[in-house]
Protein backbone atom coordinates (compact mmCIF):
# COMPACT_ATOMS: atom_id res chain seq x y z
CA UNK A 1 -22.10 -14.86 145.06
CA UNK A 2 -19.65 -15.98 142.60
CA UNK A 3 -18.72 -13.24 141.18
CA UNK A 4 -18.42 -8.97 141.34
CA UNK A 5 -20.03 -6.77 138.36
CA UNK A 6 -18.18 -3.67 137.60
CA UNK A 7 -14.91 -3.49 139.65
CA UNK A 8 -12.70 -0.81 139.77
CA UNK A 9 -9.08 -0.11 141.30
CA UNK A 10 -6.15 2.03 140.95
CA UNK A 11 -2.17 2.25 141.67
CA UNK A 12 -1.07 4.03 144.48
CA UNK A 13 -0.13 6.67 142.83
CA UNK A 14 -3.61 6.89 141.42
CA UNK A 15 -1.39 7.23 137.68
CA UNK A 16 -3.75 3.79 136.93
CA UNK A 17 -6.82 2.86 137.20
CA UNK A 18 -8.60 -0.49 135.92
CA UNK A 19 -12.12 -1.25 135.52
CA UNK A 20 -13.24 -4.97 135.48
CA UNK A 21 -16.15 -6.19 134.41
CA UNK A 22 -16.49 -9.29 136.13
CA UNK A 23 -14.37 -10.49 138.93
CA UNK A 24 -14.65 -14.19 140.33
CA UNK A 25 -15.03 -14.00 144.45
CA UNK A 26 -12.34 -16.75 145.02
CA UNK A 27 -9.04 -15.46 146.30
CA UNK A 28 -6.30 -17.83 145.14
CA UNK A 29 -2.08 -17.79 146.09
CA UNK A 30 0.69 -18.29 143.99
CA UNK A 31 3.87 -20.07 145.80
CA UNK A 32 6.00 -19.99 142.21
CA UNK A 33 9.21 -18.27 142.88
CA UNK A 34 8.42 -15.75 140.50
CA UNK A 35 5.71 -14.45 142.24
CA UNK A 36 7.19 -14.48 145.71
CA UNK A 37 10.74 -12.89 144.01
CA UNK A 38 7.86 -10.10 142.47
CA UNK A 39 6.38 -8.99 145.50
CA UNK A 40 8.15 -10.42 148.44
CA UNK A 41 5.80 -13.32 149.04
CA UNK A 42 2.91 -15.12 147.68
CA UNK A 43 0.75 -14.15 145.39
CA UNK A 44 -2.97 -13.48 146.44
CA UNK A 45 -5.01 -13.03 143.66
CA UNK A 46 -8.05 -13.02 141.48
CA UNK A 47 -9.47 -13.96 138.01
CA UNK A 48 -10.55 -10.79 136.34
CA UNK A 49 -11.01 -12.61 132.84
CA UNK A 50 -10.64 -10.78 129.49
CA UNK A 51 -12.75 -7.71 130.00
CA UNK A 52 -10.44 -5.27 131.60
CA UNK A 53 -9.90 -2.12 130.82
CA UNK A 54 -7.43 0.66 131.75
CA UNK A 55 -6.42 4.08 131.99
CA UNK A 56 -3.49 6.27 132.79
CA UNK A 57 -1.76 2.86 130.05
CA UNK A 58 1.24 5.36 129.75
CA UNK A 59 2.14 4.45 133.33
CA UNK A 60 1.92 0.97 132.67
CA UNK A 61 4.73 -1.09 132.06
CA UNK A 62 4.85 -4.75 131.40
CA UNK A 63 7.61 -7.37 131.43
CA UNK A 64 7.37 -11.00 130.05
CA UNK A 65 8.30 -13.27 132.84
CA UNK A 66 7.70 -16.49 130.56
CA UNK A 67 6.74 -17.46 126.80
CA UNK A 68 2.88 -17.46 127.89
CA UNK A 69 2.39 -14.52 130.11
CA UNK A 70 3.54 -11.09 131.24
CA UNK A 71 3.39 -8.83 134.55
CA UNK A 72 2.28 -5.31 134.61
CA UNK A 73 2.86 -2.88 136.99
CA UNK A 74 2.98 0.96 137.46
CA UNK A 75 6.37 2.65 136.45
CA UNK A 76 5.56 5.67 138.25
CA UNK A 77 4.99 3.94 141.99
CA UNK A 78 5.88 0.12 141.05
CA UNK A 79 1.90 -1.07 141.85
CA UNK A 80 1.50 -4.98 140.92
CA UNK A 81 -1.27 -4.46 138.47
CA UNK A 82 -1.33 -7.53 136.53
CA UNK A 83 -0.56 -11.50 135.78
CA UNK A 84 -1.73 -11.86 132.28
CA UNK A 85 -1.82 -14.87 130.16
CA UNK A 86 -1.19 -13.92 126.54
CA UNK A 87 -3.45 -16.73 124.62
CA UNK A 88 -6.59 -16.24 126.32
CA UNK A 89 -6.20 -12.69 126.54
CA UNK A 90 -6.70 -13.28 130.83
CA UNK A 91 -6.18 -11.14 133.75
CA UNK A 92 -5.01 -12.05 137.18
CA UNK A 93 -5.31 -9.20 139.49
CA UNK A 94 -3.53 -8.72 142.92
CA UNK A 95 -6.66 -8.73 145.45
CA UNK A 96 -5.42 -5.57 146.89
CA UNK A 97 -5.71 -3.50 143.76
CA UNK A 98 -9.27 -3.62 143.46
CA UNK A 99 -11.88 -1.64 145.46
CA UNK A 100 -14.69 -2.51 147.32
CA UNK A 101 -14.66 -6.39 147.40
CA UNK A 102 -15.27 -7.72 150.76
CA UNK A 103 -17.25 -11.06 150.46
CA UNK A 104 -14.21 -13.37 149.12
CA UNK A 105 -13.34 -16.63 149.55
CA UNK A 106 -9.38 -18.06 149.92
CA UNK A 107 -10.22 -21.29 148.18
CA UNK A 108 -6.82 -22.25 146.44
CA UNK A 109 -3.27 -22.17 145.97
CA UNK A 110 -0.97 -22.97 143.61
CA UNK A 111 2.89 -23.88 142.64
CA UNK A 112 2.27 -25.61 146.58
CA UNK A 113 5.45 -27.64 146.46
CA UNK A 114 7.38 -24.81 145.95
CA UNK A 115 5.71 -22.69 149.29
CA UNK A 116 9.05 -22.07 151.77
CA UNK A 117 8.54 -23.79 155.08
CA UNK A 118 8.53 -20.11 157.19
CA UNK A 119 4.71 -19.52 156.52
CA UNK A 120 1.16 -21.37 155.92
CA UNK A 121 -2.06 -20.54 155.66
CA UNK A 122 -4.86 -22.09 158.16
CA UNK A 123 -7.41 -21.81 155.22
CA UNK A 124 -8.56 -25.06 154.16
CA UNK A 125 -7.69 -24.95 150.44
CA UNK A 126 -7.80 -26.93 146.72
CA UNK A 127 -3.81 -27.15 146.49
CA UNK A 128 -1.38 -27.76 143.11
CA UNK A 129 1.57 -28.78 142.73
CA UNK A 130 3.35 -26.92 139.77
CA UNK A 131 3.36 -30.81 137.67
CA UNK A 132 -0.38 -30.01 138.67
CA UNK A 133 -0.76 -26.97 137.10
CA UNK A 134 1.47 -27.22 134.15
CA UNK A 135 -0.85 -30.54 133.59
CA UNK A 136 -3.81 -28.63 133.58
CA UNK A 137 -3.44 -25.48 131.75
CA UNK A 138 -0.75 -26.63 129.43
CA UNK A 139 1.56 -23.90 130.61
């Protein structure tokens, strides 16, 4: 399985909920500082592509944490709900937000040069560098 049909997920205040219609099945991390300054450590999340949808959007507030993307969370509980790029129109998703997902695979991780020295993961993983990433997605 690459992939889940018809995901759903909410805040924890239940004041959003998203509904995804695809959702890849590989679990990635983000190192950046940005993400770890966010939510207190890395990262771990999934592509949800373009065809998201939500409701309860009155509790969701977004912030733009560079020129190409912004992060959305709840403003009512503080929920992580989103990563999104702004030219593709893309969703990255904290794995935690979505229901009923079990069969995943941890397969990469990002920004890996800038991962502190007080944790690691045993997975074995695709890692990039941020040059890496910047080099491939033109970010």
């Amino acid at each position: 399985m690459s992939e889940f049909n018809g995901v759903t997920g909410s805040c924890l205040c239940g004041g959003v909920h998203v509904q995804v219609a695809k959702v890849s099945n590989k679990v990635g991390a983000c190192h950046c500082g940005m993400c770890r300054k966010w939510g207190g450590g890395p990262l771990l999340a999934v592509d949800c592509g373009t065809e998201v949808t939500f409701t309860g959007e009155e509790n969701i507030t977004t912030f733009a944490s560079s020129e190409w993307a912004k992060r959305g969370f709840c403003k009512q509980c503080g929920t992580h709900l989103f990563y999104h790029l702004n030219e593709n129109n893309q969703y990255i998703m904290p794995v935690g937000l979505l229901e009923n997902i079990d069969e995943l695979l941890f397969d990469h991780q990002i920004f890996i040069d800038k991962k502190p020295a007080y944790y690691s993961f045993s997975n074995k993983t695709a890692d990039m560098t941020e040059a890496e990433v910047f080099a491939l997605y033109g970010a």
